[in-house]
C-alpha atoms as a PDB file:
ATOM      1  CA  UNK A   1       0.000   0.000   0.000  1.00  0.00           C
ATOM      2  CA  UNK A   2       1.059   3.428  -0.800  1.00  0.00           C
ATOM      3  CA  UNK A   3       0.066   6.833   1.286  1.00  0.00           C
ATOM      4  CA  UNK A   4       0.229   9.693  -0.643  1.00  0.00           C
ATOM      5  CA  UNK A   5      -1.378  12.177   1.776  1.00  0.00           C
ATOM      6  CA  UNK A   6       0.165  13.296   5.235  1.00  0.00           C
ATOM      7  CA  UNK A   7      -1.379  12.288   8.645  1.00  0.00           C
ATOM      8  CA  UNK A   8      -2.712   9.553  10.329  1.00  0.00           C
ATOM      9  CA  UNK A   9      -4.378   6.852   8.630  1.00  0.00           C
ATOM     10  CA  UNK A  10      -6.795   3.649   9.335  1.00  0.00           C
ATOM     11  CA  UNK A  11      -6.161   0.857   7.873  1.00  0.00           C
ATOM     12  CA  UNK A  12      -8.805  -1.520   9.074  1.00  0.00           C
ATOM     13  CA  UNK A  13      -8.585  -5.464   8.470  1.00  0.00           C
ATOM     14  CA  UNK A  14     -11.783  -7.722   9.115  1.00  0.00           C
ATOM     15  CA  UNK A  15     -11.252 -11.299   9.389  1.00  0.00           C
ATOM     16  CA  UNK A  16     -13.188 -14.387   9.060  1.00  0.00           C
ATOM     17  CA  UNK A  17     -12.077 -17.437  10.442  1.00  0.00           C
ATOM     18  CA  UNK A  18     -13.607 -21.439   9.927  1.00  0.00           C
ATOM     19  CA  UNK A  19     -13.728 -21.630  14.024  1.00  0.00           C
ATOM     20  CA  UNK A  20     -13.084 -19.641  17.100  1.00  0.00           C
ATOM     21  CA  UNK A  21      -9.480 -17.601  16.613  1.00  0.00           C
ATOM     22  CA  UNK A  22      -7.167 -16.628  19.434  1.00  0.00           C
ATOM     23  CA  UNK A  23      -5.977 -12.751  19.538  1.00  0.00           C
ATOM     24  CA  UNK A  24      -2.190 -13.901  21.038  1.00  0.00           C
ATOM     25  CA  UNK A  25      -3.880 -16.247  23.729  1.00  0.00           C
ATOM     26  CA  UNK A  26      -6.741 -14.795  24.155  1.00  0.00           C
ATOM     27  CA  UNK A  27      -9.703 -16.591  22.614  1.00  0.00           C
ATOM     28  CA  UNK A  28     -12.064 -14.192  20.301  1.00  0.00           C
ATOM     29  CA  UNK A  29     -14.680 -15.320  17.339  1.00  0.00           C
ATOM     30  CA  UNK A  30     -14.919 -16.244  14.263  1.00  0.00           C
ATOM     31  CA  UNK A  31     -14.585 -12.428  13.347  1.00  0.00           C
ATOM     32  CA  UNK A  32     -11.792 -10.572  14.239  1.00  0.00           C
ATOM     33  CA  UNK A  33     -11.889  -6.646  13.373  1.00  0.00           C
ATOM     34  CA  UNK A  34      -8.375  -5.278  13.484  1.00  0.00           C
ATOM     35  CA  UNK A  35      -7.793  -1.320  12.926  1.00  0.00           C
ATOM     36  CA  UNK A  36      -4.176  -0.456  12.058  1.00  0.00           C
ATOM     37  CA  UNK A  37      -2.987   3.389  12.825  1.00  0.00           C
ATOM     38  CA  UNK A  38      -0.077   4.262   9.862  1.00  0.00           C
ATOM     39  CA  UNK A  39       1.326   7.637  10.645  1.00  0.00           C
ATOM     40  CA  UNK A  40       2.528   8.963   7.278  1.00  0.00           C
ATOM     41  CA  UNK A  41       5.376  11.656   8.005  1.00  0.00           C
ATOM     42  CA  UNK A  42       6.042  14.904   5.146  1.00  0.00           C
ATOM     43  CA  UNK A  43       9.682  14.798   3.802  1.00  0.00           C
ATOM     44  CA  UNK A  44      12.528  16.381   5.896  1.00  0.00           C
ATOM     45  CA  UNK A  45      12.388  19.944   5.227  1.00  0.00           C
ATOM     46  CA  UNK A  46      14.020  22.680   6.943  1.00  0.00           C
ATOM     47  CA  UNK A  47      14.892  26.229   7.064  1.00  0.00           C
ATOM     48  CA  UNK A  48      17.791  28.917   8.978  1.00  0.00           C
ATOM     49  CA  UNK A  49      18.185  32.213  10.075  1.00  0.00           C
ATOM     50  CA  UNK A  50      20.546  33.905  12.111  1.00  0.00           C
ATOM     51  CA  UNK A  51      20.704  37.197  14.524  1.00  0.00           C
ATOM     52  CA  UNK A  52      22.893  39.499  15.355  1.00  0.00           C
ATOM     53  CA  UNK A  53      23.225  39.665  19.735  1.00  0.00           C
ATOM     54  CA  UNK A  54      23.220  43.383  20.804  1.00  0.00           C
ATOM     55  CA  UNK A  55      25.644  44.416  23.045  1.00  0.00           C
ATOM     56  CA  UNK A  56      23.090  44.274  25.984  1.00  0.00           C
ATOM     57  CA  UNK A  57      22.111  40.565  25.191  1.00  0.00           C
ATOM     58  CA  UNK A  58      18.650  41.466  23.471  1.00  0.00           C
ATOM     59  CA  UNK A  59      18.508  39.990  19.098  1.00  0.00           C
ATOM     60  CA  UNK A  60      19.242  42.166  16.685  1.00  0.00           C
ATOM     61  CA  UNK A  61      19.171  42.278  13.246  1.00  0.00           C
ATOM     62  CA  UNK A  62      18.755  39.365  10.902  1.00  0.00           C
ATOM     63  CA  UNK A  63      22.026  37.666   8.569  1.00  0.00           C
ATOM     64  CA  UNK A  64      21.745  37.591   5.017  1.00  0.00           C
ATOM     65  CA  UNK A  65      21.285  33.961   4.230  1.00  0.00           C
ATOM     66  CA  UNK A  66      22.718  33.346   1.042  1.00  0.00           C
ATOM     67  CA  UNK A  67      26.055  32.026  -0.677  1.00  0.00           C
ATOM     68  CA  UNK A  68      28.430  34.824  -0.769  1.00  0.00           C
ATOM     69  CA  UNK A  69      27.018  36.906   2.044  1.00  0.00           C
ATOM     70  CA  UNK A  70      29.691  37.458   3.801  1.00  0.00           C
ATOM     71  CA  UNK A  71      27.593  39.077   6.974  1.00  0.00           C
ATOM     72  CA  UNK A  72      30.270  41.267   8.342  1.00  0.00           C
ATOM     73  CA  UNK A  73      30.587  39.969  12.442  1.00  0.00           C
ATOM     74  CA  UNK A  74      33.082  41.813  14.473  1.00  0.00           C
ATOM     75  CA  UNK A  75      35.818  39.891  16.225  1.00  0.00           C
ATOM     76  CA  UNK A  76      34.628  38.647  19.740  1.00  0.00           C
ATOM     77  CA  UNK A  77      31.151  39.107  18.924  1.00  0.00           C
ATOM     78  CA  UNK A  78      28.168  36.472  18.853  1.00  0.00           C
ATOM     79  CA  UNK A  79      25.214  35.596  16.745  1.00  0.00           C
ATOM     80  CA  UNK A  80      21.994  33.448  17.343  1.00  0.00           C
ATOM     81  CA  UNK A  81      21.161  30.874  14.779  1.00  0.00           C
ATOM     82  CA  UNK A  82      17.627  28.892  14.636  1.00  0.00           C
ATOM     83  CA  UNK A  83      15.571  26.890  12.700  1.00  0.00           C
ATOM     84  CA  UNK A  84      12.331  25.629  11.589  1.00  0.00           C
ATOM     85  CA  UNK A  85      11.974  21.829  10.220  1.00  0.00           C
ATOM     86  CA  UNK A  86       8.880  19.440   8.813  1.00  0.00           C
ATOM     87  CA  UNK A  87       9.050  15.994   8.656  1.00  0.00           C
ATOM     88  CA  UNK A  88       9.499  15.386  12.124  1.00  0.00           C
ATOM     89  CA  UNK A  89      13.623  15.185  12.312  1.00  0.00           C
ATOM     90  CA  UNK A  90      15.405  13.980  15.283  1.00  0.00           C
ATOM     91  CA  UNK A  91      18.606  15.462  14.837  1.00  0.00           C
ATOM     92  CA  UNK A  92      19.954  18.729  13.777  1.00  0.00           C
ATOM     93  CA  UNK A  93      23.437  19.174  13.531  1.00  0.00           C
ATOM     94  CA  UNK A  94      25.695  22.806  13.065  1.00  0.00           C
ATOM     95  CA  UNK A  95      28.961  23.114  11.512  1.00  0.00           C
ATOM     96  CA  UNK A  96      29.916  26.650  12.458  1.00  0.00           C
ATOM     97  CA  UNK A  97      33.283  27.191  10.247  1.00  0.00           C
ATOM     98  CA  UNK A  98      35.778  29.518  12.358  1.00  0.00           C
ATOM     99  CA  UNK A  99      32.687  29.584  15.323  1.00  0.00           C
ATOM    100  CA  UNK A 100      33.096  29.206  18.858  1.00  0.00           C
ATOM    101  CA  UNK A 101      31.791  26.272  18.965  1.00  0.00           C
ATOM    102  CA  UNK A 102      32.312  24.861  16.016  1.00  0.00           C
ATOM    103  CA  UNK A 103      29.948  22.193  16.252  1.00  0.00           C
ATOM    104  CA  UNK A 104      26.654  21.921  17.935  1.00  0.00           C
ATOM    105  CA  UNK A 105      24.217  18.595  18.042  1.00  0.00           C
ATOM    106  CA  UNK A 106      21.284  18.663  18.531  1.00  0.00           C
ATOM    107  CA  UNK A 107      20.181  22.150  19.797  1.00  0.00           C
ATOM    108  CA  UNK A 108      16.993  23.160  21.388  1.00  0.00           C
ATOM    109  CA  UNK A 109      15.842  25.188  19.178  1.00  0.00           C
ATOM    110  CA  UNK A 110      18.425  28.060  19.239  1.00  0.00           C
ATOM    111  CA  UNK A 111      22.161  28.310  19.521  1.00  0.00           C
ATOM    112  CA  UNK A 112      24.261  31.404  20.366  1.00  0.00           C
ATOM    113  CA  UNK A 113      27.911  31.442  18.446  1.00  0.00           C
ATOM    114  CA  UNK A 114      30.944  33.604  19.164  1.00  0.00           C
ATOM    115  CA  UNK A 115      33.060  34.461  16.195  1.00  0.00           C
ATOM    116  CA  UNK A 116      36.415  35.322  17.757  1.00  0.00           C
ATOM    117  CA  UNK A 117      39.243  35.025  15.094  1.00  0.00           C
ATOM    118  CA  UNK A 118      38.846  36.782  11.833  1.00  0.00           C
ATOM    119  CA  UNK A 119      37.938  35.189   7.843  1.00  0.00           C
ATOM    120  CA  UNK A 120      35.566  34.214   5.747  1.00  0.00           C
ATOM    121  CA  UNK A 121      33.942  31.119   6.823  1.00  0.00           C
ATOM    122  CA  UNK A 122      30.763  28.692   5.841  1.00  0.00           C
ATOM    123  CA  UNK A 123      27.827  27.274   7.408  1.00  0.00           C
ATOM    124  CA  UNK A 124      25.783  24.315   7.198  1.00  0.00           C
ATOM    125  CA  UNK A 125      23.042  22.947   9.143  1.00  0.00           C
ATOM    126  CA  UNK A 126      21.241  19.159   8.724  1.00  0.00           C
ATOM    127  CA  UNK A 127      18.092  18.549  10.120  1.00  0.00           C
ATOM    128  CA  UNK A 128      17.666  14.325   9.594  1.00  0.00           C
ATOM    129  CA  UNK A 129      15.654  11.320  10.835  1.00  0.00           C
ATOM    130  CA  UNK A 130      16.374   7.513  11.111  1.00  0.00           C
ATOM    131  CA  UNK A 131      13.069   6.041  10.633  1.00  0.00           C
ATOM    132  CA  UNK A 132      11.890   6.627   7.849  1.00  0.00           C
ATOM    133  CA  UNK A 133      14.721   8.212   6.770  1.00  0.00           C
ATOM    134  CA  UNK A 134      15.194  11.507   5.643  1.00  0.00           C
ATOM    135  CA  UNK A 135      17.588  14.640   5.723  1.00  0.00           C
ATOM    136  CA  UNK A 136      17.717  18.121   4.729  1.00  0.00           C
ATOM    137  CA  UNK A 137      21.055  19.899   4.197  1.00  0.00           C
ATOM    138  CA  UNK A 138      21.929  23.837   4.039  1.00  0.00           C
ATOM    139  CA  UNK A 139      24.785  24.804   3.377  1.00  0.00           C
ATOM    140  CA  UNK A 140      25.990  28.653   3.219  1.00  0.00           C
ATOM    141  CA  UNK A 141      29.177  29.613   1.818  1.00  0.00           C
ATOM    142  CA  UNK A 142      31.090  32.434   2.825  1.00  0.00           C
ATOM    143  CA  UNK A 143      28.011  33.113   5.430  1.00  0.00           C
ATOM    144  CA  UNK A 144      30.092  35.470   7.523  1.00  0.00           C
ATOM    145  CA  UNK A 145      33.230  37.876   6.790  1.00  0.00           C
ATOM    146  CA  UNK A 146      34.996  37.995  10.663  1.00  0.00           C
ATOM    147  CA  UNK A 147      36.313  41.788  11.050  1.00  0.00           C
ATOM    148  CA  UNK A 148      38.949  43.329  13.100  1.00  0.00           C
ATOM    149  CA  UNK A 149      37.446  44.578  16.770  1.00  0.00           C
ATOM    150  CA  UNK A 150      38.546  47.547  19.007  1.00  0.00           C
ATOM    151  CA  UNK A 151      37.002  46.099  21.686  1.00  0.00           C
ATOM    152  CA  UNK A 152      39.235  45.129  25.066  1.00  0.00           C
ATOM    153  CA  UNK A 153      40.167  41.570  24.958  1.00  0.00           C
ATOM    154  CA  UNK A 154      38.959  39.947  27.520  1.00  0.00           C
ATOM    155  CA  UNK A 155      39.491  36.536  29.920  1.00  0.00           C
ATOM    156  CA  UNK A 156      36.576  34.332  29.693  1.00  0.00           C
ATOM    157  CA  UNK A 157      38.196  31.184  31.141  1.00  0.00           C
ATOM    158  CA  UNK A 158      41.152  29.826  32.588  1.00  0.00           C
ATOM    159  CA  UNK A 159      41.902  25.995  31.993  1.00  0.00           C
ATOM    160  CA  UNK A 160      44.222  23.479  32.766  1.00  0.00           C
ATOM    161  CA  UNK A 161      46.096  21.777  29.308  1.00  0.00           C
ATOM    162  CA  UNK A 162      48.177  18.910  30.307  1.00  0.00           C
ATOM    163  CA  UNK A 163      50.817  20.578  32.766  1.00  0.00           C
ATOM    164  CA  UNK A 164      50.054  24.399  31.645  1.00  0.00           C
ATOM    165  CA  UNK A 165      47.508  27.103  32.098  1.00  0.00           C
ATOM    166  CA  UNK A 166      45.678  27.886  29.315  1.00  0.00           C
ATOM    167  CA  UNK A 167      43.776  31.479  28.891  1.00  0.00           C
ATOM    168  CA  UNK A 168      40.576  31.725  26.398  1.00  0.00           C
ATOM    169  CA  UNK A 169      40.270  35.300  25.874  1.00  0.00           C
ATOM    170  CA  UNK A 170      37.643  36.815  23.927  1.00  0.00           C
ATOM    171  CA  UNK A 171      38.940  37.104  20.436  1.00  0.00           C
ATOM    172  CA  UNK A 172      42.037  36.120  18.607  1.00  0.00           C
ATOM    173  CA  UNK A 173      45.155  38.115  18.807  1.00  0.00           C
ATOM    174  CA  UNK A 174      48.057  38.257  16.554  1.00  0.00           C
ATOM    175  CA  UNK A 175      51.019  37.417  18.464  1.00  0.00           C
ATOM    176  CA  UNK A 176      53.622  39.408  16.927  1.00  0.00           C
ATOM    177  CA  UNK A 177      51.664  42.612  17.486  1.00  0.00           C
ATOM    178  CA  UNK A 178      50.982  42.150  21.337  1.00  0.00           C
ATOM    179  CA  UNK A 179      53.343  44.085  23.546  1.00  0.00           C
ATOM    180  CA  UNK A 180      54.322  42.390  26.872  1.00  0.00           C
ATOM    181  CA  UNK A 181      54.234  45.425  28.873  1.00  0.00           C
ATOM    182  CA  UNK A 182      50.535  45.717  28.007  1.00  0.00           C
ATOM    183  CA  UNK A 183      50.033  42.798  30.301  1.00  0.00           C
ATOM    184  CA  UNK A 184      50.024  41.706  33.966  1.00  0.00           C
ATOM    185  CA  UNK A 185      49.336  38.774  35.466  1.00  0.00           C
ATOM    186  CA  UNK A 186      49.135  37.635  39.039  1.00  0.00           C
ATOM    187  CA  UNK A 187      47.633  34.164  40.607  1.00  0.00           C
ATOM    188  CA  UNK A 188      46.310  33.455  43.428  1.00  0.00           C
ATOM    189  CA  UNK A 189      46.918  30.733  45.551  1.00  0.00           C
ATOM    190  CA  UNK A 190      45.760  29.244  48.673  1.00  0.00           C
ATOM    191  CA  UNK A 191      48.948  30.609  50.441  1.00  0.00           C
ATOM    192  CA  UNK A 192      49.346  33.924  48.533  1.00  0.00           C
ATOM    193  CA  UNK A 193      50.200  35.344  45.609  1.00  0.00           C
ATOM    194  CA  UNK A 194      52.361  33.958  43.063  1.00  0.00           C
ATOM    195  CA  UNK A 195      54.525  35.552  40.836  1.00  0.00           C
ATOM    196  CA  UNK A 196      53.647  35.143  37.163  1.00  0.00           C
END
């Protein structure tokens, strides 16, 4: 059988048997009426867009969406992407080229992205399902055009990596530009300060 028309369906059997037939081990009549619910999905289908974030965390203005855009982001700066899907996907997947992240499964519904180092860089976005299986795939190239920021750099995180302390800072900086004496550092221990 083939459904051509999205929704749920009945599919109703009626069965007549010589004697008495069991329903698993239950013992019914000679008649057995059987109704069958098929659930027919629409294909995969889904669509994008993307938001600037204000400085003061409220959405601003929407991306351009299409090849070659090149959506000018400033360095340290975040967007909002979201989506809209039929068919009933399970899994939605970003690939954020030169985001922070750069990945992100399976997001509910909205996902914030912080651009830090500057370029040209792509997007793509799959909305799928298993069963039955279907996919949609967009794909963006050159969605954004990273610029330089005068912004202050700032410390978001401190890590550990392997036997060093590593600093995430807000945006990318060119190492043969910074100046030293720009900088100071001081830790904090249990028992005092330590020299840095």
């Amino acid at each position: 059988a083939f459904f051509k028309t999205v929704g749920e369906h009945e599919v109703k059997l009626h069965q007549v048997f010589n004697g008495a037939a069991y329903d698993g081990l239950t013992l019914k009549g000679q008649e057995l009426d059987t109704t069958i619910i098929v659930t027919v999905l629409d294909k995969v289908q889904a669509s994008i867009k993307a938001n600037y974030i204000n400085n003061d965390g409220s959405l601003g203005a929407a991306l351009n969406m299409a090849d070659l855009a090149q959506n000018e982001v400033t360095a340290s700066h975040s967007i909002r992407l979201s989506y809209e899907s039929t068919g009933d996907p399970t899994a939605f997947n970003w690939s954020i080229e030169g985001g922070d992240p750069q990945t992100i499964t399976n997001p509910a519904g909205n996902a914030d992205v912080k651009y830090k180092k500057m370029g040209t860089f792509d997007l793509r976005f799959i909305a799928s399902r298993a069963r039955p299986s279907g996919a949609d795939t967009i794909f963006i190239k050159d969605f954004v055009k990273v610029v330089a920021s005068t912004d202050p750099v700032n410390l978001e995180n401190i890590t550990n990596m392997e036997s060093d302390i590593a600093m995430v800072f807000s945006r990318e900086m060119d190492p043969f530009t910074i100046n030293k004496s720009n900088f100071s550092v001081t830790i904090n221990a249990a028992n005092g300060a330590v020299p840095a």
